[in-house]
N, C-alpha and C. Protein backbone atom coordinates (compact mmCIF):
# COMPACT_ATOMS: atom_id res chain seq x y z
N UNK A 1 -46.09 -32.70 -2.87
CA UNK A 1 -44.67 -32.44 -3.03
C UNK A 1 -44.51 -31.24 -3.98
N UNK A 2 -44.17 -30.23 -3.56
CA UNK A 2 -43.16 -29.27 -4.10
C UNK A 2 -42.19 -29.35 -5.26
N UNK A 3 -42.49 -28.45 -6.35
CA UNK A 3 -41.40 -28.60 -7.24
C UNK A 3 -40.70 -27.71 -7.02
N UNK A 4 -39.11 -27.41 -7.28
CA UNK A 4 -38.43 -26.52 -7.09
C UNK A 4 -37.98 -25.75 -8.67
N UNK A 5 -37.69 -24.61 -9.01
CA UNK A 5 -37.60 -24.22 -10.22
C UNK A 5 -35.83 -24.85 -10.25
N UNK A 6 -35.96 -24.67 -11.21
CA UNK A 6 -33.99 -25.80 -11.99
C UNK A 6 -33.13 -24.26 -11.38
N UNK A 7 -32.17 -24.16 -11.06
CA UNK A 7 -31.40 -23.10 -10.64
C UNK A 7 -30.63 -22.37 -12.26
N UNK A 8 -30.33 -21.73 -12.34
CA UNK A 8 -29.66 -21.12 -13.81
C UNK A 8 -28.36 -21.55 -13.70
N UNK A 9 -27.45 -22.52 -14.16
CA UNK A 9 -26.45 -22.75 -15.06
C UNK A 9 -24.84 -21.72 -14.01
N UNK A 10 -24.37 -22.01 -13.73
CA UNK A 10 -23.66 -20.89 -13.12
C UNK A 10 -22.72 -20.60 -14.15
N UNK A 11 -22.71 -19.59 -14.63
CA UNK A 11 -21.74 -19.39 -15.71
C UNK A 11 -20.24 -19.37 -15.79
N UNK A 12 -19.84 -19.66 -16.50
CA UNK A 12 -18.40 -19.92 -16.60
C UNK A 12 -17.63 -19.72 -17.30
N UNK A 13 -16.39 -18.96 -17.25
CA UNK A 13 -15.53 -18.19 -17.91
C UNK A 13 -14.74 -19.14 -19.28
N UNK A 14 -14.76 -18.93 -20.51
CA UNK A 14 -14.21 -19.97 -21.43
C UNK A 14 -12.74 -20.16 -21.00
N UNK A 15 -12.35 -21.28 -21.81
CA UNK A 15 -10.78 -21.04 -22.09
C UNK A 15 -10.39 -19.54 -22.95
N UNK A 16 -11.03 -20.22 -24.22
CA UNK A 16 -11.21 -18.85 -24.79
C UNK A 16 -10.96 -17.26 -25.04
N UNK A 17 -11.97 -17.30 -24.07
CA UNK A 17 -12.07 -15.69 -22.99
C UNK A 17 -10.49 -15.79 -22.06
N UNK A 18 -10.20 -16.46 -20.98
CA UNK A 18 -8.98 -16.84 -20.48
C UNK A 18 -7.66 -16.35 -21.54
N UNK A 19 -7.63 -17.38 -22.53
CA UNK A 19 -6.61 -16.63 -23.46
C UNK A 19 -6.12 -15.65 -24.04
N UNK A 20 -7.33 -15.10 -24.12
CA UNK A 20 -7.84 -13.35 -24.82
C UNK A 20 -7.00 -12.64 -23.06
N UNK A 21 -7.44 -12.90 -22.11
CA UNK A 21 -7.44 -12.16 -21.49
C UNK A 21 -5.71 -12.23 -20.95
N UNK A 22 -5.03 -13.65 -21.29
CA UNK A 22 -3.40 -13.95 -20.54
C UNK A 22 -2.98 -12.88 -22.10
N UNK A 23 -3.36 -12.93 -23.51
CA UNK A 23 -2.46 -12.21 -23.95
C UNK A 23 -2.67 -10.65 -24.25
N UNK A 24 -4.11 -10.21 -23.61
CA UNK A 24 -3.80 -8.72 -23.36
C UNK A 24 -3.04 -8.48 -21.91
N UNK A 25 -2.75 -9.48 -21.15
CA UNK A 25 -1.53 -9.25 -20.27
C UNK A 25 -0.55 -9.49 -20.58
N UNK A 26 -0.43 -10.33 -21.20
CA UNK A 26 1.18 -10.10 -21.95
C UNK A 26 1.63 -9.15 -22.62
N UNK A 27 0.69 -8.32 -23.65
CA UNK A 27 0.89 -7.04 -23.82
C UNK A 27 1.30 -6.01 -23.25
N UNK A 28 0.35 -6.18 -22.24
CA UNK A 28 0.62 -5.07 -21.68
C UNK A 28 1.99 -4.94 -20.51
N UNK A 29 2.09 -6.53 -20.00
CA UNK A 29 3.61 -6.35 -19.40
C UNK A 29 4.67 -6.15 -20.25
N UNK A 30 4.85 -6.47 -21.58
CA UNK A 30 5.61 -6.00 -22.50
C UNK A 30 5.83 -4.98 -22.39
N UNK A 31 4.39 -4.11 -22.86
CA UNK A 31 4.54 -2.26 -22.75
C UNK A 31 4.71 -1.78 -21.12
N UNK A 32 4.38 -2.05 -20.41
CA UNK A 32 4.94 -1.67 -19.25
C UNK A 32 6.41 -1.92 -18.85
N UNK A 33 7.15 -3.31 -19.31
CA UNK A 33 8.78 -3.07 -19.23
C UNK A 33 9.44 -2.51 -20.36
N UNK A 34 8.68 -2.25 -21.47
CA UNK A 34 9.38 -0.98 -22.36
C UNK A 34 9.04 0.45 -22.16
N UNK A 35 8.31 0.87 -21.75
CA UNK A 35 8.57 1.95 -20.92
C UNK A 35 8.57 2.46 -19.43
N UNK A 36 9.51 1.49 -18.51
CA UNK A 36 9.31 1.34 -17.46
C UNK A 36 10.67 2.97 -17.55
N UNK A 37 11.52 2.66 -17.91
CA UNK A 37 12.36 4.20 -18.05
C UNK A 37 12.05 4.81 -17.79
N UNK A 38 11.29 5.28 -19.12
CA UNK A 38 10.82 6.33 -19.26
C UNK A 38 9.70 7.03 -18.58
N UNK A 39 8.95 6.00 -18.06
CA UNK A 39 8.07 6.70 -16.59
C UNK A 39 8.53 6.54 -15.58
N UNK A 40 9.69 5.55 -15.20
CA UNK A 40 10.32 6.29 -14.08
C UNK A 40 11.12 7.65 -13.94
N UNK A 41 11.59 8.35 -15.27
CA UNK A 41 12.22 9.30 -15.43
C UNK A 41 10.97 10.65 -14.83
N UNK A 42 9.99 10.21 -15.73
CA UNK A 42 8.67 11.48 -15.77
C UNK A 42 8.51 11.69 -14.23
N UNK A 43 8.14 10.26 -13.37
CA UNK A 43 7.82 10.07 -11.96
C UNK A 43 9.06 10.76 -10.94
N UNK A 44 10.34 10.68 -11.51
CA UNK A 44 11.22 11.67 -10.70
C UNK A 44 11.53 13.09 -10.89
N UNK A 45 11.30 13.24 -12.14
CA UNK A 45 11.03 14.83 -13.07
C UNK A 45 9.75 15.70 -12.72
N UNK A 46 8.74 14.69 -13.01
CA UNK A 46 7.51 15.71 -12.89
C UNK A 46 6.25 14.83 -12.49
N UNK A 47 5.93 14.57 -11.73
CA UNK A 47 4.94 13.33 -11.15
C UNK A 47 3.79 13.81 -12.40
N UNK A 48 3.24 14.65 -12.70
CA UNK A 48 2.13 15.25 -13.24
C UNK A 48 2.31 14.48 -14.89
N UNK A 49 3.28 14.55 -14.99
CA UNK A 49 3.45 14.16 -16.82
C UNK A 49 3.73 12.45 -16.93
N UNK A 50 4.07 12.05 -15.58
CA UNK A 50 4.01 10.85 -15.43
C UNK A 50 2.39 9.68 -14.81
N UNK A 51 2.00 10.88 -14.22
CA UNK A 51 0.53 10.42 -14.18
C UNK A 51 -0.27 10.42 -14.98
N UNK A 52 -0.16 11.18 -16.41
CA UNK A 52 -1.06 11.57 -17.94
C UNK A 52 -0.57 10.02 -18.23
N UNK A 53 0.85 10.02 -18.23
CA UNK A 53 1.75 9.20 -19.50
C UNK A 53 0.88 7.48 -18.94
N UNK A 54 1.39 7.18 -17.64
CA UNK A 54 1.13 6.04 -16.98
C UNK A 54 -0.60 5.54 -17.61
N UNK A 55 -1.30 6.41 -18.22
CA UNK A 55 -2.39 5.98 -18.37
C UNK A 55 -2.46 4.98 -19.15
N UNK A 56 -1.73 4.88 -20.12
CA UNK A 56 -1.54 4.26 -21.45
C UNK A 56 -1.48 2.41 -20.60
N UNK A 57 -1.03 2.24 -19.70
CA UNK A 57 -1.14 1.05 -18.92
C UNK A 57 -2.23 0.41 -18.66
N UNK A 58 -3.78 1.08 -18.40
CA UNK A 58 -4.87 1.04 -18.95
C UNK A 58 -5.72 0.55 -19.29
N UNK A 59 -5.06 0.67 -20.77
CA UNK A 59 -5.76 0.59 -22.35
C UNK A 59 -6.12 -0.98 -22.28
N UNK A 60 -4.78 -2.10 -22.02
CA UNK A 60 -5.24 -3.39 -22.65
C UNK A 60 -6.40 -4.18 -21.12
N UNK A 61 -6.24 -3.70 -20.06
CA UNK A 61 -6.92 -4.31 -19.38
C UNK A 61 -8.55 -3.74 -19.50
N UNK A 62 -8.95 -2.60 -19.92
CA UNK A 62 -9.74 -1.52 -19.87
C UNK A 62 -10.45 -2.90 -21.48
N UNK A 63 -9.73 -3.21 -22.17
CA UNK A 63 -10.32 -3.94 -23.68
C UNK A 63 -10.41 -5.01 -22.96
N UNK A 64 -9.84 -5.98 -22.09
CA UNK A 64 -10.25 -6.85 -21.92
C UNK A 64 -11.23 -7.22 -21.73
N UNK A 65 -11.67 -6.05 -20.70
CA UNK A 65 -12.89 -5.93 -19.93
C UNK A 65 -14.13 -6.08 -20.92
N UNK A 66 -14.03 -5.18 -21.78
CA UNK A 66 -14.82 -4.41 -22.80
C UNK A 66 -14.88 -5.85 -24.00
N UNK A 67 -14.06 -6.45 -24.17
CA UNK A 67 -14.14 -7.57 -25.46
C UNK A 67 -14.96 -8.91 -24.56
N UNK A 68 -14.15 -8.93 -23.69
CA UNK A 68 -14.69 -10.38 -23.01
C UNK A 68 -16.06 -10.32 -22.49
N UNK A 69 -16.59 -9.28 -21.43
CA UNK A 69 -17.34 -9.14 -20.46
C UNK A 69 -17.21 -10.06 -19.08
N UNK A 70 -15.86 -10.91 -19.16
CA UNK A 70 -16.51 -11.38 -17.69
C UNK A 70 -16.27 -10.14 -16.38
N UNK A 71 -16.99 -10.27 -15.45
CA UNK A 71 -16.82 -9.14 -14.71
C UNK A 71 -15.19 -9.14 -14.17
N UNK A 72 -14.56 -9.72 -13.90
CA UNK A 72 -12.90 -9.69 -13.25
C UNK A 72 -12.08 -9.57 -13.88
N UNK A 73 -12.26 -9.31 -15.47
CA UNK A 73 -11.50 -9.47 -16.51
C UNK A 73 -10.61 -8.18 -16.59
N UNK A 74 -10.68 -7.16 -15.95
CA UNK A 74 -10.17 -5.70 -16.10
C UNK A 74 -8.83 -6.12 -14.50
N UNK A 75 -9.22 -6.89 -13.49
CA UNK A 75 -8.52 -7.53 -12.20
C UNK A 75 -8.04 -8.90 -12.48
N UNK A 76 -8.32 -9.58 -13.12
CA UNK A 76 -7.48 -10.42 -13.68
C UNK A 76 -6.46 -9.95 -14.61
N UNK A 77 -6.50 -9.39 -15.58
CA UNK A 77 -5.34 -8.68 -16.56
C UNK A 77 -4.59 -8.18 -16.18
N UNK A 78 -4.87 -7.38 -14.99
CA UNK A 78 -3.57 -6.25 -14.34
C UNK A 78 -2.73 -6.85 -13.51
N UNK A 79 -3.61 -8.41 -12.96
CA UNK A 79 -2.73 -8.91 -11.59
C UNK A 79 -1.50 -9.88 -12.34
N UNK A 80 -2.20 -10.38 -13.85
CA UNK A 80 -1.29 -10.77 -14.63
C UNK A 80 0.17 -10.59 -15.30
N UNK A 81 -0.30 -9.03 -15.92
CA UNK A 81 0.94 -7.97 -15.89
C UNK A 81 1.74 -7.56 -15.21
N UNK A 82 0.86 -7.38 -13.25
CA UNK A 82 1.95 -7.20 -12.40
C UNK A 82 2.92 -8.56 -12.30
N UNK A 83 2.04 -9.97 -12.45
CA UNK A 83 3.15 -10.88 -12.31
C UNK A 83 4.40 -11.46 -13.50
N UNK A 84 3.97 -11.01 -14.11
CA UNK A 84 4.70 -10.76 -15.59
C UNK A 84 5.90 -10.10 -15.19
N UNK A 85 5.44 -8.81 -14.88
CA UNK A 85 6.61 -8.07 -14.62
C UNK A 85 7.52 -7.67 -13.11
N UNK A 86 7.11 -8.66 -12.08
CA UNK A 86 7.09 -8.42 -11.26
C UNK A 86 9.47 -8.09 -11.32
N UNK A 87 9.59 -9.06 -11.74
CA UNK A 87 11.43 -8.85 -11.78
C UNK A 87 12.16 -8.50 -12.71
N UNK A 88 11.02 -7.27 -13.19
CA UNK A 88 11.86 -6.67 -14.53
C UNK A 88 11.53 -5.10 -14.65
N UNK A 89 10.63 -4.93 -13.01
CA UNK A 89 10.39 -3.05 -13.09
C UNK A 89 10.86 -2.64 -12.27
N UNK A 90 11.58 -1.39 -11.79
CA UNK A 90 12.33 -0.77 -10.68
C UNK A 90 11.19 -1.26 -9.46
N UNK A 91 10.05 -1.13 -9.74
CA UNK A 91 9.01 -1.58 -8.22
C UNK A 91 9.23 -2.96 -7.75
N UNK A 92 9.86 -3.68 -8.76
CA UNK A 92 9.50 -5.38 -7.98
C UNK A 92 8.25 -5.64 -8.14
N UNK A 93 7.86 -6.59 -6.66
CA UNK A 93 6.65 -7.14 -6.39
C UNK A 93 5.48 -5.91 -5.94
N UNK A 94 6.12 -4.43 -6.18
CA UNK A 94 5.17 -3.42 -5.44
C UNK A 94 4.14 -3.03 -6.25
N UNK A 95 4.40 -3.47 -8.06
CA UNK A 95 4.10 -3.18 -9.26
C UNK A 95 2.80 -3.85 -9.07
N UNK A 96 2.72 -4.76 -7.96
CA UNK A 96 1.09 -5.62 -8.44
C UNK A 96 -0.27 -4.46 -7.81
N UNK A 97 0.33 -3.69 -6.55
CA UNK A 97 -0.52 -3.21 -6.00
C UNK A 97 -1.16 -1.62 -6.69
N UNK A 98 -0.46 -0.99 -7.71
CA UNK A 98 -1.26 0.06 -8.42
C UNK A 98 -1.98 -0.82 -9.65
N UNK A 99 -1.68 -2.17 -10.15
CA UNK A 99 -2.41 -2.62 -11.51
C UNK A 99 -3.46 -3.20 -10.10
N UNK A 100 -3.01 -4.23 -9.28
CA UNK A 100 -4.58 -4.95 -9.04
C UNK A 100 -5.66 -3.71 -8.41
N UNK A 101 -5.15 -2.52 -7.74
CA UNK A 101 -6.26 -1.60 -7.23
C UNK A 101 -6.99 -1.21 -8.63
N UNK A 102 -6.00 -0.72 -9.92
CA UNK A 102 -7.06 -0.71 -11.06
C UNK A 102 -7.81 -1.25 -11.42
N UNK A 103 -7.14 -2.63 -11.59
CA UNK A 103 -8.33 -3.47 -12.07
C UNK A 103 -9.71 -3.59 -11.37
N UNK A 104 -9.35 -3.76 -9.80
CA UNK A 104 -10.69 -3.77 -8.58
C UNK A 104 -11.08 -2.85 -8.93
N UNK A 105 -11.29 -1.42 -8.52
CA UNK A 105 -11.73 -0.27 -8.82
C UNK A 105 -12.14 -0.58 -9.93
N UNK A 106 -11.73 -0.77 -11.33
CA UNK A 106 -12.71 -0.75 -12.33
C UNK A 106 -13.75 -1.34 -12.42
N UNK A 107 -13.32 -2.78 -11.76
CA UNK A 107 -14.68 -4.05 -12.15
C UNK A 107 -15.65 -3.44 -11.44
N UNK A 108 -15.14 -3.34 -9.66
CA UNK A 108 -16.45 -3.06 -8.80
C UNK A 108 -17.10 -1.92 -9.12
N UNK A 109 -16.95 -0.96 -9.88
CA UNK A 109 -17.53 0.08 -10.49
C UNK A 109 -18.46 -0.40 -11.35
N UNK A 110 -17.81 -1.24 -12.34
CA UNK A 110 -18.96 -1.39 -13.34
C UNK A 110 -20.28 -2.98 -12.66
N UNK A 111 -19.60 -3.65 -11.18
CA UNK A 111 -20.58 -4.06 -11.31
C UNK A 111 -21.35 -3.57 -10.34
N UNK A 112 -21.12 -2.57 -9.67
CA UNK A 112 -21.96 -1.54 -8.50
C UNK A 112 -23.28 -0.90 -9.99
N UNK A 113 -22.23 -0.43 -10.75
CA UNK A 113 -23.63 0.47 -11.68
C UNK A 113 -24.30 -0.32 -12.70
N UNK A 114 -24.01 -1.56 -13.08
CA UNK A 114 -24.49 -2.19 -13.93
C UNK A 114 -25.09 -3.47 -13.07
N UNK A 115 -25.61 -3.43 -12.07
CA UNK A 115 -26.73 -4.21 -11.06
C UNK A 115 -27.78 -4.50 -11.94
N UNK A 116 -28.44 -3.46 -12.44
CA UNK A 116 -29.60 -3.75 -12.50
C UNK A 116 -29.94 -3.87 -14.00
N UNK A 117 -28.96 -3.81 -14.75
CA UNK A 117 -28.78 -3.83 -16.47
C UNK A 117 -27.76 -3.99 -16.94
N UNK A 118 -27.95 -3.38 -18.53
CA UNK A 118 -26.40 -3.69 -19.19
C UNK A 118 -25.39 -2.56 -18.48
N UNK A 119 -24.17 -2.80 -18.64
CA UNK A 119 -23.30 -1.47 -18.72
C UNK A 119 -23.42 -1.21 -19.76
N UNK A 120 -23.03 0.40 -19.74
CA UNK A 120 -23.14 1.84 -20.40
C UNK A 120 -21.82 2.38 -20.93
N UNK A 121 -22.08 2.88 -21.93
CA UNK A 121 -20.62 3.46 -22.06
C UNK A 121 -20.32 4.42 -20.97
N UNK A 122 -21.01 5.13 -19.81
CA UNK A 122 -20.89 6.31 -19.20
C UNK A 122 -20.45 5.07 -17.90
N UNK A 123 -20.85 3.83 -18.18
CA UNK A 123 -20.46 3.34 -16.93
C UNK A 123 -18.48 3.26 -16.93
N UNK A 124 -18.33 2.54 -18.14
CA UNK A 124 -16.85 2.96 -18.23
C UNK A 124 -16.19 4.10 -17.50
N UNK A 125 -16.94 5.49 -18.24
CA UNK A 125 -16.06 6.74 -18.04
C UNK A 125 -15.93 6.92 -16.26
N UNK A 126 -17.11 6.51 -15.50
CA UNK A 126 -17.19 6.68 -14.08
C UNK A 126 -16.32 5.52 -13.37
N UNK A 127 -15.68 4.29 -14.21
CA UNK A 127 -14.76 3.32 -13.26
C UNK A 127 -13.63 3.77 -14.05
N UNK A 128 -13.24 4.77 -14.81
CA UNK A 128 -12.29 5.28 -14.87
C UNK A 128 -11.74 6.44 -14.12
N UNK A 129 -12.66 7.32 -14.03
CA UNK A 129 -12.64 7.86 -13.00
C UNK A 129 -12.03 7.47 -11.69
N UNK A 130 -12.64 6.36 -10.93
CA UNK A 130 -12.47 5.77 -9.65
C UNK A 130 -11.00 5.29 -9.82
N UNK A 131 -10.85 5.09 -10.87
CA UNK A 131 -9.32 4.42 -11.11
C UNK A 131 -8.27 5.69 -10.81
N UNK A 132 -8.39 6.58 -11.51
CA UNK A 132 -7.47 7.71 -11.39
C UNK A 132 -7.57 8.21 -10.07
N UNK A 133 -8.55 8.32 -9.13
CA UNK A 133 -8.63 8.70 -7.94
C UNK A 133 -8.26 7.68 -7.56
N UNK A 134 -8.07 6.46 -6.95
CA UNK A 134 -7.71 5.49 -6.90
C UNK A 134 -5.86 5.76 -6.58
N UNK A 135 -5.72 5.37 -8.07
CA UNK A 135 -3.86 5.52 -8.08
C UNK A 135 -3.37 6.71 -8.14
N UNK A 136 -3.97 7.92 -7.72
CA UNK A 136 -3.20 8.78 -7.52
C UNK A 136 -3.32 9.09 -5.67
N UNK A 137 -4.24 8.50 -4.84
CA UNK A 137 -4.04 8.31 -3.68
C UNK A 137 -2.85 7.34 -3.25
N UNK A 138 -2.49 6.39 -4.22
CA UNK A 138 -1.44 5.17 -3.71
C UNK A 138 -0.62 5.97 -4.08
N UNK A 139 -0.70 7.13 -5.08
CA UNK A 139 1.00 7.39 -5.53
C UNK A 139 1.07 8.43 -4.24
N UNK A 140 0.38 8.75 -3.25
CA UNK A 140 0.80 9.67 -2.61
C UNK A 140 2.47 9.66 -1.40
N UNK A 141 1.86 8.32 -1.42
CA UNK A 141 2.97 7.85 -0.01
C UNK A 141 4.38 7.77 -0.69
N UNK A 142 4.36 8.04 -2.44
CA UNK A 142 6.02 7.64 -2.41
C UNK A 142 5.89 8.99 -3.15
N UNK A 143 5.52 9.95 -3.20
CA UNK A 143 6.03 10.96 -3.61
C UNK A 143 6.77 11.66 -2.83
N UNK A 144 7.63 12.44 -3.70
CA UNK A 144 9.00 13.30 -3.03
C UNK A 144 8.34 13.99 -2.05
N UNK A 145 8.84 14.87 -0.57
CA UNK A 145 8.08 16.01 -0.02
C UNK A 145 8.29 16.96 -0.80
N UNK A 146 8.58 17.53 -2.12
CA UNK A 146 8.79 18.54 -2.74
C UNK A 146 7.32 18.54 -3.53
N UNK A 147 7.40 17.49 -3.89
CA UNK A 147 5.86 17.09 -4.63
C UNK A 147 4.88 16.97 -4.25
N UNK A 148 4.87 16.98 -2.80
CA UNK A 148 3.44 17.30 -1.99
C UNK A 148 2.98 18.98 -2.17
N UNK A 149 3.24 19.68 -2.86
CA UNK A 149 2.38 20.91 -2.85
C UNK A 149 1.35 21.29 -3.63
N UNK A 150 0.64 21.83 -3.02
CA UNK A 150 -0.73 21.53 -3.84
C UNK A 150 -0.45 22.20 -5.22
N UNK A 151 0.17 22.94 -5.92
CA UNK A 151 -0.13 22.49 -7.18
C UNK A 151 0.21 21.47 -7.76
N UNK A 152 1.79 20.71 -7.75
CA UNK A 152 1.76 19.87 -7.88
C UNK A 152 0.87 18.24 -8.05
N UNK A 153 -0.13 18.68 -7.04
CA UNK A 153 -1.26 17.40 -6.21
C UNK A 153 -1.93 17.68 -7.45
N UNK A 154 -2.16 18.81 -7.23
CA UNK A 154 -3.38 19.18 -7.86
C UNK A 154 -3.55 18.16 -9.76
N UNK A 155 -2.22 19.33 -10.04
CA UNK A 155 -1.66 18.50 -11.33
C UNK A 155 -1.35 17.08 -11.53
N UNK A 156 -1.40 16.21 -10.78
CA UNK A 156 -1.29 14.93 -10.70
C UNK A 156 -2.40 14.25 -10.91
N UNK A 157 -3.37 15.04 -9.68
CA UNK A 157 -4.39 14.11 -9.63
C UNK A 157 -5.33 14.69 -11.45
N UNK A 158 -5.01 15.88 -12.14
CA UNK A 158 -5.85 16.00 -13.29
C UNK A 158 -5.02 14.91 -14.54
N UNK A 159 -3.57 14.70 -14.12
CA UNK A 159 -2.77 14.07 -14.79
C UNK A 159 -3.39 12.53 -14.91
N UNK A 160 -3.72 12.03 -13.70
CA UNK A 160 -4.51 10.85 -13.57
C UNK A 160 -6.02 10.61 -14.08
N UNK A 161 -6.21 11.87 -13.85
CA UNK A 161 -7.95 11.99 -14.59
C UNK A 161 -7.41 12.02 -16.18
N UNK A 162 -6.96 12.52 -16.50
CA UNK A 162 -6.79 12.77 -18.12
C UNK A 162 -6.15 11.18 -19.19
N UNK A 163 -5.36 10.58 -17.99
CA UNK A 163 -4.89 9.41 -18.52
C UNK A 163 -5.80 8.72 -18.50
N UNK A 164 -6.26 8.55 -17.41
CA UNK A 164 -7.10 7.05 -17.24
C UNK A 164 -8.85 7.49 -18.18
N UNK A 165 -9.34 8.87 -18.05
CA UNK A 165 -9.91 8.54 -19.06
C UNK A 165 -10.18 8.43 -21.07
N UNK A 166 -8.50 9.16 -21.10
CA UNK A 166 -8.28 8.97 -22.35
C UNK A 166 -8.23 7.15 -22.79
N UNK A 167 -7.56 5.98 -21.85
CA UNK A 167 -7.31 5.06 -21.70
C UNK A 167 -8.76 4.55 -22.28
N UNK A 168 -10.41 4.56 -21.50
CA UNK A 168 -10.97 4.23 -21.25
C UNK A 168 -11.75 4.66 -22.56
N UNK A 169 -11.36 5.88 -23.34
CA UNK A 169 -11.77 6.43 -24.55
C UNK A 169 -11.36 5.33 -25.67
N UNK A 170 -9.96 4.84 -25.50
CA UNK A 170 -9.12 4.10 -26.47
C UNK A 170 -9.61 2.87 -26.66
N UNK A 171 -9.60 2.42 -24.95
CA UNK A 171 -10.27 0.71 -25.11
C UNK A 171 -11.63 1.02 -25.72
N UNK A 172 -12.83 2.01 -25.65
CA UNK A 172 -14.23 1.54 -26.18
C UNK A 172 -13.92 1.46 -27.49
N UNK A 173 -13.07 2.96 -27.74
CA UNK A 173 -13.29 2.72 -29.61
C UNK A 173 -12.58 1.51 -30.09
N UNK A 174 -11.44 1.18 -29.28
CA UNK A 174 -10.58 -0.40 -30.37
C UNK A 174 -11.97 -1.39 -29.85
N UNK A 175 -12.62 -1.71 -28.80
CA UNK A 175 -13.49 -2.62 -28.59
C UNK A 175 -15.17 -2.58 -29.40
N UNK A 176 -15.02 -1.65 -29.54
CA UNK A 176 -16.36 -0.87 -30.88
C UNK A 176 -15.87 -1.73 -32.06
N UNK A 177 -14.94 -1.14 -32.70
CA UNK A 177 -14.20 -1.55 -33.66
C UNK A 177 -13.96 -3.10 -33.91
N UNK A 178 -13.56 -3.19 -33.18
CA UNK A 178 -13.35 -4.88 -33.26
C UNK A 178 -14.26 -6.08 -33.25
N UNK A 179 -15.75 -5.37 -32.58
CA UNK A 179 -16.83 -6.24 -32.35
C UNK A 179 -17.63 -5.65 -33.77
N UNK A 180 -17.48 -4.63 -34.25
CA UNK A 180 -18.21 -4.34 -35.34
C UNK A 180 -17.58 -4.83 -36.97
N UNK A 181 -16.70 -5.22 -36.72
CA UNK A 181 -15.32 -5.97 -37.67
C UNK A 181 -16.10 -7.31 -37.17
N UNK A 182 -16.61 -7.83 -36.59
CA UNK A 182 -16.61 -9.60 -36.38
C UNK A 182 -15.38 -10.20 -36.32
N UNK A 183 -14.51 -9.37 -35.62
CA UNK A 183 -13.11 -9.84 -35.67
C UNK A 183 -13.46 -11.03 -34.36
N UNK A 184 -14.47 -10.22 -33.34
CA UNK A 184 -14.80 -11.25 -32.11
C UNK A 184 -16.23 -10.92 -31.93
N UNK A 185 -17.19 -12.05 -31.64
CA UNK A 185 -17.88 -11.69 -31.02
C UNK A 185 -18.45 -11.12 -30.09
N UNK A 186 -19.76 -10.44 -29.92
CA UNK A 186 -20.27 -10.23 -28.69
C UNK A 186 -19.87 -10.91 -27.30
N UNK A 187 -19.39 -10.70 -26.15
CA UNK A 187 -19.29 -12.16 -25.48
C UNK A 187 -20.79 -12.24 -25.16
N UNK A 188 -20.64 -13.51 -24.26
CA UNK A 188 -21.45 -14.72 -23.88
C UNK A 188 -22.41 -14.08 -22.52
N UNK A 189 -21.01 -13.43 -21.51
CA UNK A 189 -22.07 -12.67 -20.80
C UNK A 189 -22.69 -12.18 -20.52
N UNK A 190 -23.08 -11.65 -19.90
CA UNK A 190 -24.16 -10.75 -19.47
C UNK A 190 -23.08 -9.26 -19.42
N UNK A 191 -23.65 -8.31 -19.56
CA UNK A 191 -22.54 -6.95 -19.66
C UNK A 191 -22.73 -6.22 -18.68
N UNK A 192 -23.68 -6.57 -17.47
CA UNK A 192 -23.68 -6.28 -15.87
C UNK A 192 -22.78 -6.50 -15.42
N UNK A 193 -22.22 -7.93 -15.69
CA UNK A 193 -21.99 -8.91 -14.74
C UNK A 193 -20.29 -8.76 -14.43
């Protein structure tokens, strides 16, 4: 008779971690219906200054990611915020589909490049990346036809690069910071995963 090796433990997300992660969505739906205005103003003014600004939206799911490690934690936070705010932003229920593509795009980035090890800080900067390419393809379909010209595009899509990876700059250093404070621990997971 055959022994079989014990299988590994399937890991499992704390309460904990969970909590951390409902109140950097609460945050951040906060900051997203306090300046829901004011980036809708930028988004009818100048798509380009509204794609820099919008980055700042980001930041708390981008730390979640980064404090907790579970891998969904960057797609869990955003789908949170969109439901948070789903009846309090000029988008409605449309608000879920630019946060949950962020969040996806981010996770599956970091767990496409972090397969075979830890993630990297460079792994960040490249699912930020994907993010800004990402939501500046969804913002295409509701932009004005005035705003389809390529400089405009052009400026949008660097507007989106510049936000999302300043965003991704913000969450490492507050998540640096905060794990080097023992304000929180290391998490539990694995930083592939």
């Amino acid at each position: 008779m055959t022994q079989r090796s014990p299988r590994p433990a399937a890991r499992r997300i704390s309460t904990r971690s969970l909590l951390i992660i409902a109140a950097f969505a609460a945050l951040g739906a906060l900051l997203l219906i306090l300046l829901a205005p004011v980036t809708a103003m930028l988004a009818a003014l100048f798509p380009p200054a509204y794609a820099l600004v919008a980055g700042v939206h980001s930041v708390l799911p981008f730390l979640a990611r980064r404090l907790v490690g579970f891998a969904w934690a960057t797609t869990v936070t955003c789908a949170l915020v969109g439901i948070l705010t789903i009846g309090l932003t000029p988008l409605g229920v449309l608000i879920l589909v630019p946060l949950v593509i962020t969040g996806l795009g981010f996770d599956l980035t970091l767990l496409l490049l972090g397969r075979r090890g830890q993630v990297r800080p460079w792994h960040h900067i490249v699912a930020a990346v994907v993010t800004a390419v990402l939501l500046f393809l969804v913002s295409l379909p509701v932009m004005s036809p005035d705003d389809l010209a390529v400089p405009i595009l052009l400026l949008t899509l660097l507007g989106r690069l510049a936000g999302q990876l300043a965003a991704v700059a913000v969450a490492w250093a507050i998540g640096t910071r905060v794990l080097k404070a023992g304000v929180m621990r290391p998490h539990s997971f694995s930083t592939s995963r």
